[in-house]
N, C-alpha and C. Protein backbone atom coordinates (compact mmCIF):
# COMPACT_ATOMS: atom_id res chain seq x y z
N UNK A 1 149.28 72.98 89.24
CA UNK A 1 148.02 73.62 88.88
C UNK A 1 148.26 74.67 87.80
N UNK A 2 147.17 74.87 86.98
CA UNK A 2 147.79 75.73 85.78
C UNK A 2 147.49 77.37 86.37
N UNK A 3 148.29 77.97 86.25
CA UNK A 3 148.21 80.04 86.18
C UNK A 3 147.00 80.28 85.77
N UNK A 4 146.03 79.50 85.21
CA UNK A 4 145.20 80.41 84.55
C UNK A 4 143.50 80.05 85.36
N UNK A 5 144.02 79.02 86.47
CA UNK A 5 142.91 78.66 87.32
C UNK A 5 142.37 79.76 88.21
N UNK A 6 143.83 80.47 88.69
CA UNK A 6 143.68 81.08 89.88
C UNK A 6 143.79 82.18 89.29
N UNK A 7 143.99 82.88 88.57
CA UNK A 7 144.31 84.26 87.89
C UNK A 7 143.54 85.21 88.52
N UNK A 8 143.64 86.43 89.05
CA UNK A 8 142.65 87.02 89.47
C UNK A 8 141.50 87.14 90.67
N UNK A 9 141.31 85.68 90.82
CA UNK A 9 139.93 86.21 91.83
C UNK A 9 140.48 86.48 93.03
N UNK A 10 139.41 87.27 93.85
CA UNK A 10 139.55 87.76 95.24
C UNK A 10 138.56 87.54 96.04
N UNK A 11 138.73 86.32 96.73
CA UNK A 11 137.86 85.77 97.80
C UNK A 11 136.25 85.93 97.46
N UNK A 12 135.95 86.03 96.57
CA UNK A 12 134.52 86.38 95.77
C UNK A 12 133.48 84.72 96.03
N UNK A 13 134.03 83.54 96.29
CA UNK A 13 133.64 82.49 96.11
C UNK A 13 133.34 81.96 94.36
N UNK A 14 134.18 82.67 93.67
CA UNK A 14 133.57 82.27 92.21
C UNK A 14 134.67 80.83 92.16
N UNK A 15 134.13 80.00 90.60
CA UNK A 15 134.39 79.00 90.53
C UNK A 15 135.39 78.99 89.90
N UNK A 16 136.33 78.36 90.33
CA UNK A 16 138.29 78.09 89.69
C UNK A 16 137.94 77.68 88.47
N UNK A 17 136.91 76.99 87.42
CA UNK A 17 136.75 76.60 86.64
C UNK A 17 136.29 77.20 85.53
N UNK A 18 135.75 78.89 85.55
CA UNK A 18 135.63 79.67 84.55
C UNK A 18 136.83 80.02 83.98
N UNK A 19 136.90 80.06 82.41
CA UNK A 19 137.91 80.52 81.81
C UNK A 19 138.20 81.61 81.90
N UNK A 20 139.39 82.07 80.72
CA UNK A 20 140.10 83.04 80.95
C UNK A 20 139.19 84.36 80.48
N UNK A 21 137.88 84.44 79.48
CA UNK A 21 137.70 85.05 78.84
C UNK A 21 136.47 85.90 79.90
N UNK A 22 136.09 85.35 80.97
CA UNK A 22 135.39 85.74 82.11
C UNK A 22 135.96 86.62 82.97
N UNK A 23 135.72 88.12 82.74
CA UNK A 23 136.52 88.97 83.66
C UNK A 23 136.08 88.36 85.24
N UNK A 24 136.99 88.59 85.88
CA UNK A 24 136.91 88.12 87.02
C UNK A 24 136.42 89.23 88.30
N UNK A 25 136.18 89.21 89.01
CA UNK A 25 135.63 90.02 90.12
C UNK A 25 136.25 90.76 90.94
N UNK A 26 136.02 92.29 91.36
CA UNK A 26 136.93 92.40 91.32
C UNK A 26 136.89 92.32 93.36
N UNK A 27 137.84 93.31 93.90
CA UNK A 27 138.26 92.73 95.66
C UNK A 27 137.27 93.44 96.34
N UNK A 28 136.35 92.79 96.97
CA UNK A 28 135.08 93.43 97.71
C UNK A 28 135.93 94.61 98.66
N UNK A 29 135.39 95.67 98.40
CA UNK A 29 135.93 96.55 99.79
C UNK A 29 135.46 96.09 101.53
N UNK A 30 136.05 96.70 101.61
CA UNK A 30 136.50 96.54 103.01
C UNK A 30 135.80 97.66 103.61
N UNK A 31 136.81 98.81 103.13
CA UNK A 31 136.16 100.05 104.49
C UNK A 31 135.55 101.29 103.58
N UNK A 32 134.43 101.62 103.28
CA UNK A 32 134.48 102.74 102.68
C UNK A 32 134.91 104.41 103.21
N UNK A 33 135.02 104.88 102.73
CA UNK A 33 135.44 106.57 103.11
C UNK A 33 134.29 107.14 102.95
N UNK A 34 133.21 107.13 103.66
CA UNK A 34 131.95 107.65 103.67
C UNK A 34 131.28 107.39 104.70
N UNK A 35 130.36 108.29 105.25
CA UNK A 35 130.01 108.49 106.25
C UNK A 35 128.22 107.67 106.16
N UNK A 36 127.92 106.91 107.03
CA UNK A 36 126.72 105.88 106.78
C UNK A 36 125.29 107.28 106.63
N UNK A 37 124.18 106.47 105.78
CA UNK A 37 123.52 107.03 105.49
C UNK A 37 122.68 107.37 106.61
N UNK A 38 122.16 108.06 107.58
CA UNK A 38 120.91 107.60 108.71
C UNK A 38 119.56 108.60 108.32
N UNK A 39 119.66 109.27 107.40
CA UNK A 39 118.04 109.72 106.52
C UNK A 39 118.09 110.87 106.62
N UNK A 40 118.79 111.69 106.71
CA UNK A 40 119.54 113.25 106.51
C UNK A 40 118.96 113.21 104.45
N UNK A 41 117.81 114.26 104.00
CA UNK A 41 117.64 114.48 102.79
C UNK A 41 118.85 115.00 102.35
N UNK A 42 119.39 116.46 102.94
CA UNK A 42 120.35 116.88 102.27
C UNK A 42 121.48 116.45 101.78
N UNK A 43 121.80 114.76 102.76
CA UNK A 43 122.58 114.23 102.49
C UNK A 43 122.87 113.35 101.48
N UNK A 44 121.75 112.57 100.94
CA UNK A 44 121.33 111.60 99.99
C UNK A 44 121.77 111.49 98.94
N UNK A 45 121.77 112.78 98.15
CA UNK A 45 122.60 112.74 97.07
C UNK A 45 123.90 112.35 96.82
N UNK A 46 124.86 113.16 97.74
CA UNK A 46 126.10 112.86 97.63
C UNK A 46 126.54 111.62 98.29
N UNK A 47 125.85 111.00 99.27
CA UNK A 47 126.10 109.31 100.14
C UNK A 47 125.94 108.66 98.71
N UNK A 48 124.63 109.04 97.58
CA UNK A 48 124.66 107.68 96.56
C UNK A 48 125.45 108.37 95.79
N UNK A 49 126.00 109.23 95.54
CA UNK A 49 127.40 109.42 94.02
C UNK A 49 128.54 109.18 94.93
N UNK A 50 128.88 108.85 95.74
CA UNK A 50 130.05 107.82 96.54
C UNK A 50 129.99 106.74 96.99
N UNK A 51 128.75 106.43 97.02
CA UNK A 51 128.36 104.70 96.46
C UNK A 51 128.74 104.24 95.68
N UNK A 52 128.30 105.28 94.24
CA UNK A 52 128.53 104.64 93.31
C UNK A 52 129.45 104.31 92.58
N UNK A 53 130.30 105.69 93.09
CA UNK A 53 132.09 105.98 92.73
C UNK A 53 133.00 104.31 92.96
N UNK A 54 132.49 104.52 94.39
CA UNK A 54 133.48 103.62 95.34
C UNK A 54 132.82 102.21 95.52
N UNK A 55 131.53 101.60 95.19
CA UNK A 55 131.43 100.56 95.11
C UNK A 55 130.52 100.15 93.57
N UNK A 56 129.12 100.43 93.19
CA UNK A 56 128.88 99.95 91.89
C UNK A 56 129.51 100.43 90.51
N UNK A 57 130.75 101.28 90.82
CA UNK A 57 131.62 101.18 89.63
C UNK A 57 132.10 99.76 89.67
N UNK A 58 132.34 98.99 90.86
CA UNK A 58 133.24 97.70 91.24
C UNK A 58 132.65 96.62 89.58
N UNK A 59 133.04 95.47 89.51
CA UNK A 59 132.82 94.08 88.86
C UNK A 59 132.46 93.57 89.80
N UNK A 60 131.23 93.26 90.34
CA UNK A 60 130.76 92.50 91.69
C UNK A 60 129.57 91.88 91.60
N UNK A 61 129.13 91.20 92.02
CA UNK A 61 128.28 90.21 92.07
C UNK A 61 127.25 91.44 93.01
N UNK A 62 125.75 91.73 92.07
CA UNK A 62 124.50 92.69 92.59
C UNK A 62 124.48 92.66 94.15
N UNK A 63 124.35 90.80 94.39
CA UNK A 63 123.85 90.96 95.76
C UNK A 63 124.71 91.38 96.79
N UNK A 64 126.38 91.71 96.31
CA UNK A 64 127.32 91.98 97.44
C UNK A 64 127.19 93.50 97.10
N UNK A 65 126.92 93.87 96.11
CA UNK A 65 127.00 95.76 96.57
C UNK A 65 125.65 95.62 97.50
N UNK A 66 124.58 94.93 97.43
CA UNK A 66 123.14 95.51 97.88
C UNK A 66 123.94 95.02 99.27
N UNK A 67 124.48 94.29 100.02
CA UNK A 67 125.19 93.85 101.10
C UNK A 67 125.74 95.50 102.05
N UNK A 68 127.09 95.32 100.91
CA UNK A 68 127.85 96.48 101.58
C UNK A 68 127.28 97.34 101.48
N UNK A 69 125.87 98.23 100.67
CA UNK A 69 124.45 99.22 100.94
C UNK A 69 123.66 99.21 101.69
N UNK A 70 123.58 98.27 102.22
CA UNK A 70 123.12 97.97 103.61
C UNK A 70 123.80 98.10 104.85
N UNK A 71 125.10 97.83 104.44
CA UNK A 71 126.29 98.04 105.94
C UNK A 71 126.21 99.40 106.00
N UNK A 72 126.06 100.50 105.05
CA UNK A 72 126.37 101.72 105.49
C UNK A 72 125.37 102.35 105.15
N UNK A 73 124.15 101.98 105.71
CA UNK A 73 122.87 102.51 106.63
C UNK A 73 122.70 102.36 107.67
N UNK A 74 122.21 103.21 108.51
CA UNK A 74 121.61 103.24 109.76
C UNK A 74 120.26 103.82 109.58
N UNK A 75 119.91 103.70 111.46
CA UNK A 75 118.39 104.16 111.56
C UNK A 75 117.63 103.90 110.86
N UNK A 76 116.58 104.57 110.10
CA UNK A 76 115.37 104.87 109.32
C UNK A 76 115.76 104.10 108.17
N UNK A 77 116.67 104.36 107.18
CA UNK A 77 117.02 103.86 105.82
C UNK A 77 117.29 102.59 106.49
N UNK A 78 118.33 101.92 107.14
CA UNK A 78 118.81 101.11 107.20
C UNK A 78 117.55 99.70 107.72
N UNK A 79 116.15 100.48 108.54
CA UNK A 79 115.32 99.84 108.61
C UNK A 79 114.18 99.36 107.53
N UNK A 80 114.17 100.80 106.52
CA UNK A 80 113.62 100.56 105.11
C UNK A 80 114.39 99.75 104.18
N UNK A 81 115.85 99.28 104.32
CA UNK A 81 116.30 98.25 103.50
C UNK A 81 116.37 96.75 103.96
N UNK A 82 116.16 96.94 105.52
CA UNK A 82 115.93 95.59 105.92
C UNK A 82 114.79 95.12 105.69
N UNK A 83 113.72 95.81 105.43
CA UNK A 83 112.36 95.51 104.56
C UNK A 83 112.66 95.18 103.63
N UNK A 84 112.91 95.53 102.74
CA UNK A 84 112.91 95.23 101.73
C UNK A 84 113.58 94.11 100.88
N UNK A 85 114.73 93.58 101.58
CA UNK A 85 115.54 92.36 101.64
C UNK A 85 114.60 90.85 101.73
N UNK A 86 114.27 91.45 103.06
CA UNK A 86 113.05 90.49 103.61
C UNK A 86 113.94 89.21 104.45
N UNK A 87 115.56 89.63 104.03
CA UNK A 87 116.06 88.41 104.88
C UNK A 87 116.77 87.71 103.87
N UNK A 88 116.79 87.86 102.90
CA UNK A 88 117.86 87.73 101.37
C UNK A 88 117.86 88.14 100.46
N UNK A 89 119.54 88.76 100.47
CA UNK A 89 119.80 89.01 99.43
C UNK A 89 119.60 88.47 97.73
N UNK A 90 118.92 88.91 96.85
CA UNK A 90 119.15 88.68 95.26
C UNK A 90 119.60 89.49 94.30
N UNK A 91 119.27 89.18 93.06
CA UNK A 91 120.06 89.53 92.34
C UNK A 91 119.53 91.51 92.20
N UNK A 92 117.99 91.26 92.67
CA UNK A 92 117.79 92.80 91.98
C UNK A 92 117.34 93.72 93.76
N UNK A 93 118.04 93.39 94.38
CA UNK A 93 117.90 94.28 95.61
C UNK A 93 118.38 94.89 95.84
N UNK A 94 119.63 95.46 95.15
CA UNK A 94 120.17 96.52 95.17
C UNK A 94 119.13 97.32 94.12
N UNK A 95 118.56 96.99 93.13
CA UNK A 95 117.62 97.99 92.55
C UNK A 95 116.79 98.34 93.79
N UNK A 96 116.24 97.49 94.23
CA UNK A 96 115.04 97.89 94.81
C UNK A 96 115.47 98.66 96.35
N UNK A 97 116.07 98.38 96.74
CA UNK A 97 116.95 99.34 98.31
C UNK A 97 116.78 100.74 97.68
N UNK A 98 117.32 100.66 96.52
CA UNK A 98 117.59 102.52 95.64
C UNK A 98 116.15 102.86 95.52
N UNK A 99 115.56 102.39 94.92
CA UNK A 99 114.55 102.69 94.60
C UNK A 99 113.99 102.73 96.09
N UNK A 100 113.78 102.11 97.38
CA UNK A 100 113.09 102.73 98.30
C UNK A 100 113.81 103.79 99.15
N UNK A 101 115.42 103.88 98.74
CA UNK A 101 115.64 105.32 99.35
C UNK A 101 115.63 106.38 98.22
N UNK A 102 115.15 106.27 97.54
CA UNK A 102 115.52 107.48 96.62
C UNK A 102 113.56 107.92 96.50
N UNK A 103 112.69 107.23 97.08
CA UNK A 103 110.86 107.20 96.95
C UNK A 103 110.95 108.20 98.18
N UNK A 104 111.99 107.89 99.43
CA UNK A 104 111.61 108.45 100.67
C UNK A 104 112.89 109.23 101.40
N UNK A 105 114.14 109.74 100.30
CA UNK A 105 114.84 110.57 100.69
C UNK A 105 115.27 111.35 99.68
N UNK A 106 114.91 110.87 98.11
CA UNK A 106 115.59 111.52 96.57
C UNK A 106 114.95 112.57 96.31
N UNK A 107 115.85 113.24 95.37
CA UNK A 107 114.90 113.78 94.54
C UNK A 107 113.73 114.43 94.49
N UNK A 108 112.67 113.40 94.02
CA UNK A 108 111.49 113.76 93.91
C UNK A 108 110.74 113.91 95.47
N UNK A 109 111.28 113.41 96.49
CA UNK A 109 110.55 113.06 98.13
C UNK A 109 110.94 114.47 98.47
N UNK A 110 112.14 114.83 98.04
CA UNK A 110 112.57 116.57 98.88
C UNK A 110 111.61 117.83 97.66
N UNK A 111 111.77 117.20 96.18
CA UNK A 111 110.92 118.52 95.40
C UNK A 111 109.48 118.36 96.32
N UNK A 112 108.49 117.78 96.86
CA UNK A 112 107.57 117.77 97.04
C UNK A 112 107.45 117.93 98.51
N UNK A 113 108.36 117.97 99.45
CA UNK A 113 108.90 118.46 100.87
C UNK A 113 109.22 120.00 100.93
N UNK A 114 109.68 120.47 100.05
CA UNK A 114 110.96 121.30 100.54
C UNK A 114 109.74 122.67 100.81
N UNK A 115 108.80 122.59 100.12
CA UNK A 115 107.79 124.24 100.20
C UNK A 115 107.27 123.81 101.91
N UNK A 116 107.32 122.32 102.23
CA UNK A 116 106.93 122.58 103.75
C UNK A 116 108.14 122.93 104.93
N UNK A 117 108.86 122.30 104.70
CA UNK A 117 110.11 123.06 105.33
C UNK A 117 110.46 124.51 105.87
N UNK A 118 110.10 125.40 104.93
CA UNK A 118 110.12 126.53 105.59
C UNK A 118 108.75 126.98 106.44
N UNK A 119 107.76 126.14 106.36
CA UNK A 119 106.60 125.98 107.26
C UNK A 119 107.35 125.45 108.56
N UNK A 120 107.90 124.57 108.58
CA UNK A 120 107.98 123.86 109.77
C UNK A 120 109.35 123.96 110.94
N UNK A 121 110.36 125.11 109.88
CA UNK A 121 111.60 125.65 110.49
C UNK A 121 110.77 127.33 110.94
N UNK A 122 109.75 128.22 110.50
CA UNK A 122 109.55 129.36 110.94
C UNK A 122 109.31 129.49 111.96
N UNK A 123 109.20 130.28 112.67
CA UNK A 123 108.94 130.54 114.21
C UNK A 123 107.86 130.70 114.51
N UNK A 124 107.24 130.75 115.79
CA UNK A 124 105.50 130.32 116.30
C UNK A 124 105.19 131.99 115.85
N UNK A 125 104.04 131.88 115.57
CA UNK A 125 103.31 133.47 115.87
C UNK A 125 102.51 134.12 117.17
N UNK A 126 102.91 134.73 117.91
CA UNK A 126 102.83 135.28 119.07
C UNK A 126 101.83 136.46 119.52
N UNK A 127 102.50 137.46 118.33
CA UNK A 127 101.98 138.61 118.29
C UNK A 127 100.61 138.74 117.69
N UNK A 128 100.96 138.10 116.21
CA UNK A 128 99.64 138.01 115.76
C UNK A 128 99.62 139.76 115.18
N UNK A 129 100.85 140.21 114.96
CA UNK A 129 101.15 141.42 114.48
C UNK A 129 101.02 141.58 112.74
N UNK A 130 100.71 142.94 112.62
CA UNK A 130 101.25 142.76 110.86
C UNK A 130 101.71 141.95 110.04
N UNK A 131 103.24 142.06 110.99
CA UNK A 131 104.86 141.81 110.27
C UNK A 131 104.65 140.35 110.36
N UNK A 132 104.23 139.73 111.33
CA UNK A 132 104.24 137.84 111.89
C UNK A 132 102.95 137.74 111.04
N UNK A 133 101.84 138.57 110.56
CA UNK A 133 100.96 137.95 109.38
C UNK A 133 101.49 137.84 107.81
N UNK A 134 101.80 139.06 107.76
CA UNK A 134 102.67 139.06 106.55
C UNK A 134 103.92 138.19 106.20
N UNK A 135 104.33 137.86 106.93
CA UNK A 135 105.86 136.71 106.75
C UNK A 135 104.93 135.46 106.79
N UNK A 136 103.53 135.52 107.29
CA UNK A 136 103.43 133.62 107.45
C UNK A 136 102.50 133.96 106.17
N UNK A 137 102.54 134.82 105.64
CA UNK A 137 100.87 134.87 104.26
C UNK A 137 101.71 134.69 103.10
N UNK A 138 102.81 135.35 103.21
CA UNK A 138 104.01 134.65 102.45
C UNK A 138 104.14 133.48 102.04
N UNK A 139 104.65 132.71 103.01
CA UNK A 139 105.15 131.16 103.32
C UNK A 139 103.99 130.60 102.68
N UNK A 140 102.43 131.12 103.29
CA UNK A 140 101.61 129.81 102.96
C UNK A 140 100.73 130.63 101.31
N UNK A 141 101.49 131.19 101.06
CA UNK A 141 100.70 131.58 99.41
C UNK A 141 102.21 130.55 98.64
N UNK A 142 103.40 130.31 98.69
CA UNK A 142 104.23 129.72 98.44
C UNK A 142 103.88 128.46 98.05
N UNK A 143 103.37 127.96 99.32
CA UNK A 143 103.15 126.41 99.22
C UNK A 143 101.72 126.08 98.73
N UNK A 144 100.75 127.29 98.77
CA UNK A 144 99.57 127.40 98.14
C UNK A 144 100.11 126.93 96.49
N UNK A 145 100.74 127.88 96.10
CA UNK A 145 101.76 127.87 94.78
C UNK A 145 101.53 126.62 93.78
N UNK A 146 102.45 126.03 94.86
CA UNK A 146 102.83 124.67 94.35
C UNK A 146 102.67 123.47 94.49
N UNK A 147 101.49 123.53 95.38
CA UNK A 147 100.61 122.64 95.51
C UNK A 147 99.16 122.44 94.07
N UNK A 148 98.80 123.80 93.68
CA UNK A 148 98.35 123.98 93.25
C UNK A 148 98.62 123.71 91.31
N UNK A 149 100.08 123.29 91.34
CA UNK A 149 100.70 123.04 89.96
C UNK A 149 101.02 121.49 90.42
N UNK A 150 100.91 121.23 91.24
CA UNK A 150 102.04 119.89 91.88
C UNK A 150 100.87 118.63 92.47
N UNK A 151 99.56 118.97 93.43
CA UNK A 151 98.84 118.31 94.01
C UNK A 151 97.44 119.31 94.63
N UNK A 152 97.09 119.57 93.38
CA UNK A 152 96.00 120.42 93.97
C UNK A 152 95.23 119.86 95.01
N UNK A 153 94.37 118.58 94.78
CA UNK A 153 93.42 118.12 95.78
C UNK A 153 94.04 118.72 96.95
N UNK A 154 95.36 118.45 97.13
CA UNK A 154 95.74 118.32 99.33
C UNK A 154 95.31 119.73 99.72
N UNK A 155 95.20 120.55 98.70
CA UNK A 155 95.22 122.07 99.08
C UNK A 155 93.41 121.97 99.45
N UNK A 156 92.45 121.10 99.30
CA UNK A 156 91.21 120.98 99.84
C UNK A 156 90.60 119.63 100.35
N UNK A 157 91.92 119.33 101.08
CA UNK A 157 91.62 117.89 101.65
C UNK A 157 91.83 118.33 102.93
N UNK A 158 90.67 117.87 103.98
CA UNK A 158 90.47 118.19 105.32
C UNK A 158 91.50 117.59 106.06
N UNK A 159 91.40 118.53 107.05
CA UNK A 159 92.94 117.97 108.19
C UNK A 159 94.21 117.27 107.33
N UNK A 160 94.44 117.95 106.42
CA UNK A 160 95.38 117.39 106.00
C UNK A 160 97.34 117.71 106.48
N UNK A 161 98.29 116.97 106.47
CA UNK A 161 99.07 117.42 106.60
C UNK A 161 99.35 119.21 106.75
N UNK A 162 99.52 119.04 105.36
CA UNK A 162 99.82 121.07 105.17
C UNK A 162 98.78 121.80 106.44
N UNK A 163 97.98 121.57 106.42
CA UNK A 163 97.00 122.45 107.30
C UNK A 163 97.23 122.43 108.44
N UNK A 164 97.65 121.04 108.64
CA UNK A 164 97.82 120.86 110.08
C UNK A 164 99.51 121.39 110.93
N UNK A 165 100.20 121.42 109.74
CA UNK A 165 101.42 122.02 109.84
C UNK A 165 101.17 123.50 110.50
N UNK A 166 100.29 124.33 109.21
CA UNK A 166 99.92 125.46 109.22
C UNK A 166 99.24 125.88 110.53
N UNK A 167 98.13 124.90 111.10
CA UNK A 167 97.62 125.63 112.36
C UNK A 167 98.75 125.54 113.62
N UNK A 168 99.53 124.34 113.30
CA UNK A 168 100.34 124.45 114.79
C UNK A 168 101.62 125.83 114.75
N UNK A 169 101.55 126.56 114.05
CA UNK A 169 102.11 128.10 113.76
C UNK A 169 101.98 128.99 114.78
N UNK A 170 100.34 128.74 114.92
CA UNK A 170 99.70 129.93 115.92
C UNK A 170 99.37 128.92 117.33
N UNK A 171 98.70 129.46 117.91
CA UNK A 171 98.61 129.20 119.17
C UNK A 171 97.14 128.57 119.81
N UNK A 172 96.55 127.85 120.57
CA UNK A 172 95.89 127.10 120.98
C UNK A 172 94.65 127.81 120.67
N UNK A 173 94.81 129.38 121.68
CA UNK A 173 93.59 130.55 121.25
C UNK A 173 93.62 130.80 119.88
N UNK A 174 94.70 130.88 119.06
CA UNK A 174 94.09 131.50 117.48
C UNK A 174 93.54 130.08 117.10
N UNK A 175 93.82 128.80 117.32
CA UNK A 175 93.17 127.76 116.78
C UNK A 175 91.73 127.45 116.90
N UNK A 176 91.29 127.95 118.28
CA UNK A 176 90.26 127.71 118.23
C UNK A 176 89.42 128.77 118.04
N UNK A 177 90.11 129.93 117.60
CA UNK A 177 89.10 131.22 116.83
C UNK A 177 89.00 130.81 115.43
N UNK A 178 90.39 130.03 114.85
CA UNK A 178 89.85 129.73 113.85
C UNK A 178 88.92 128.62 113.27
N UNK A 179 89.15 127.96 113.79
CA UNK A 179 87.99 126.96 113.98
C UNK A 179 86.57 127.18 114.38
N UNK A 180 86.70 128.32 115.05
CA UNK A 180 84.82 128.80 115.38
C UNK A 180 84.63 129.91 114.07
N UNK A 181 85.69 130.36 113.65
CA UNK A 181 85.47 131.10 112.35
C UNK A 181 84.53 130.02 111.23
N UNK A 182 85.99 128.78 111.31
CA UNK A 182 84.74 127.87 110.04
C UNK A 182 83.94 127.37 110.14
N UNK A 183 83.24 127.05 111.37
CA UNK A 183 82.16 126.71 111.75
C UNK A 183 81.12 127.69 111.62
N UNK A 184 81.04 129.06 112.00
CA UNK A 184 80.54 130.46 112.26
C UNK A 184 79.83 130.20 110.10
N UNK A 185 80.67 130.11 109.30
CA UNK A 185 80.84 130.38 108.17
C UNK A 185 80.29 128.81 107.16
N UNK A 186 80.24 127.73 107.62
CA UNK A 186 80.38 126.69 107.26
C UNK A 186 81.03 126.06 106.84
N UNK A 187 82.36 126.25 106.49
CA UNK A 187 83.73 126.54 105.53
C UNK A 187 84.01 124.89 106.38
N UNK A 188 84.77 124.44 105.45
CA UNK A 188 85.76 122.92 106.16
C UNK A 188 87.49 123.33 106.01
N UNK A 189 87.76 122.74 107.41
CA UNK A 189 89.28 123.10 107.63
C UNK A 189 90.46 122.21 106.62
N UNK A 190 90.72 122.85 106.00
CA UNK A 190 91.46 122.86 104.26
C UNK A 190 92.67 124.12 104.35
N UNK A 191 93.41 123.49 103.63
CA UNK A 191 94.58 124.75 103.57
C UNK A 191 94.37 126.02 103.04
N UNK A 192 93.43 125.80 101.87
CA UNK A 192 93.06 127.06 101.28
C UNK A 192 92.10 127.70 102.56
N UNK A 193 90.92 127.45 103.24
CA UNK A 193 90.37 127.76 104.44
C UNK A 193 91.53 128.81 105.14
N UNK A 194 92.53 127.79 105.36
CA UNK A 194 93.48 128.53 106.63
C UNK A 194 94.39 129.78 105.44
N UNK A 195 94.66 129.51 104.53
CA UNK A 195 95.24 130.79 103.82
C UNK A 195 94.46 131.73 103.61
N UNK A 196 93.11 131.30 103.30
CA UNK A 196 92.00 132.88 103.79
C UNK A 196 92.19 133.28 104.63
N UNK A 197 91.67 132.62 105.95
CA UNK A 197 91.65 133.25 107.25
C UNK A 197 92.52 134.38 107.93
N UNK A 198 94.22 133.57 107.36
CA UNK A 198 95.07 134.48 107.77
C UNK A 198 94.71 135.71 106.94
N UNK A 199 94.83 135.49 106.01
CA UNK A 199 94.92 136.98 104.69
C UNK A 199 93.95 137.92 104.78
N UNK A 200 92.33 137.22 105.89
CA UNK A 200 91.61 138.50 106.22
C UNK A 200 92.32 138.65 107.60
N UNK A 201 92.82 137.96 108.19
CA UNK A 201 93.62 138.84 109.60
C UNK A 201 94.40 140.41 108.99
N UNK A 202 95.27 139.77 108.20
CA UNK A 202 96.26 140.48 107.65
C UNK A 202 95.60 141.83 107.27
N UNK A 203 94.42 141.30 106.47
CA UNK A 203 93.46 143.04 105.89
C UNK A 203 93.10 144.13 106.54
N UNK A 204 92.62 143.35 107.56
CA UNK A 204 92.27 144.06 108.70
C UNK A 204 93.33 144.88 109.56
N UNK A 205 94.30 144.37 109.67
CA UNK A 205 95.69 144.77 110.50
C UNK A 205 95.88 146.52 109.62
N UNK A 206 95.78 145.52 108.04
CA UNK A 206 95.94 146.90 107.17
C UNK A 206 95.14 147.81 107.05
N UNK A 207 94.39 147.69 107.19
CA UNK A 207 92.33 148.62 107.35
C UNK A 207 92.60 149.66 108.59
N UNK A 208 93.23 149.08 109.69
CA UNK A 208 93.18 149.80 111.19
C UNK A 208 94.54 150.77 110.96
N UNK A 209 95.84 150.46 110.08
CA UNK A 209 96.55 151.23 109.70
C UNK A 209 96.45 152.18 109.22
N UNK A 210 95.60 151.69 107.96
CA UNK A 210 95.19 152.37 106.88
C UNK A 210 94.97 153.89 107.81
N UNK A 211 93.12 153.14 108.32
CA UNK A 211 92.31 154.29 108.76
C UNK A 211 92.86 154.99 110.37
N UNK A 212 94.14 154.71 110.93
CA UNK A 212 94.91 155.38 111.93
C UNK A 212 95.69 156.64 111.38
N UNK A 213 96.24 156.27 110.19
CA UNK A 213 97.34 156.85 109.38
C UNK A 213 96.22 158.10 109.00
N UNK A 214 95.10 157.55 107.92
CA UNK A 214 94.48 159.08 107.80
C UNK A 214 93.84 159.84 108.96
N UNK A 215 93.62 159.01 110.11
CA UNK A 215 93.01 159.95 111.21
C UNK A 215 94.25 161.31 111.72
N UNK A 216 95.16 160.83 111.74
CA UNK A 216 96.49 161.22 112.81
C UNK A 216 96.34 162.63 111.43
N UNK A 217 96.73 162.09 109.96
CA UNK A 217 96.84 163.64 109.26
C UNK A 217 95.54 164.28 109.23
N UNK A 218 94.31 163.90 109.46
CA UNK A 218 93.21 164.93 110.03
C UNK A 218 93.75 165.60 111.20
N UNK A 219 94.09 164.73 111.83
CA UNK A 219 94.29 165.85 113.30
C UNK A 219 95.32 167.36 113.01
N UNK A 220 96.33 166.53 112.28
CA UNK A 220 97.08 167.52 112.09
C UNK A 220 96.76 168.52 111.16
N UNK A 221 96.08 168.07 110.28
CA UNK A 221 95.57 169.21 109.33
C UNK A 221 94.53 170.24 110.29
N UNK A 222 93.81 170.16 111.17
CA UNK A 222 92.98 170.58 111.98
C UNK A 222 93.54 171.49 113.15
N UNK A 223 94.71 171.15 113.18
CA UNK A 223 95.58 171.58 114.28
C UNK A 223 96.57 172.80 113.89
């Protein structure tokens, strides 16, 4: 048999009959040194630049990287690429796997996440104090922010996500004061709605300060 049949390939199934001038393929990995994807955002980035290091740098045939991109998913992703397959592999499914984790874990899915995040890691409000109005009037003028450069409508779309984030903050009783507030008023429950509401809590908190603070130096001036 001639040297130049077998030159190279590695169990790839390619045909002994391409010439020499056909780089050949190169040895499918085996085990990667990376830890499987299971839908961790923070993680996403760096799982696909060691993808890409360690397998679509390879000479490989599309549908065996979209293969071994699939072996090292789990959970959530690993169920959004079995969609998307549909049950076979082709030539452009490794585009399209990327493209549905990078729609619902990249990039752009965390820039348009991340102002709710600190909504949804803060702690309940209890007190209903100053300090717990002021830290949440914060948070939700933030995401007011950038909603407002980013997706204005949601900031006056009823029951929407954000809002609904926002009311589960407080507590069953502030929900349903606030809710008899927008009813009381005619107002519809909208994020901007709930960022008023709080911000006249907040005024008021400051009004009763305010007018405590000058009572106490009457007294003393009087005294």
């Amino acid at each position: 048999r001639h040297p130049s049949h077998s030159r190279g390939y590695h169990d790839t199934g390619q045909s002994s009959s391409r010439n020499d001038h056909v780089r050949p393929y190169d040895k499918i990995p085996t085990k990667l040194n990376i830890m499987k994807f299971s839908g961790n955002q923070d993680e996403f980035s760096l799982f696909k630049a060691k993808f890409q290091t360690l397998v679509e740098s390879k000479h490989l045939p599309p549908e065996e990287k979209a293969v071994i991109l699939v072996d090292n998913l789990e959970k959530d992703p690993l169920k959004l690429a079995t969609a998307v397959v549909a049950g076979k592999f082709k030539e452009n499914s490794l585009q399209k796997i990327w493209e549905a984790l990078e729609e619902h874990y990249g990039g752009e899915r965390r820039r348009k996440t991340m102002p709710l995040q600190r909504l949804r890691s803060m702690n309940f409000i209890t007190k209903f104090n100053r300090q717990e109005l002021l830290n949440f009037h914060v948070i939700l003028t933030e995401i007011r922010s950038h909603y407002a450069m980013t997706d204005e409508e949601k900031l006056w779309e009823e029951n929407s996500e954000i809002v609904s984030l926002a009311r589960e903050r407080i507590s069953e009783a502030r929900q349903s004061e606030y809710l008899s507030h927008l009813r009381y008023l005619n107002r519809k429950d909208n994020f901007v709605s709930h960022c008023n509401w709080i911000k006249e809590k907040l005024e008021i908190h400051h009004n009763v300060e305010e007018t405590s603070v000058i009572k106490k130096a009457g007294e003393r001036s009087y005294k």
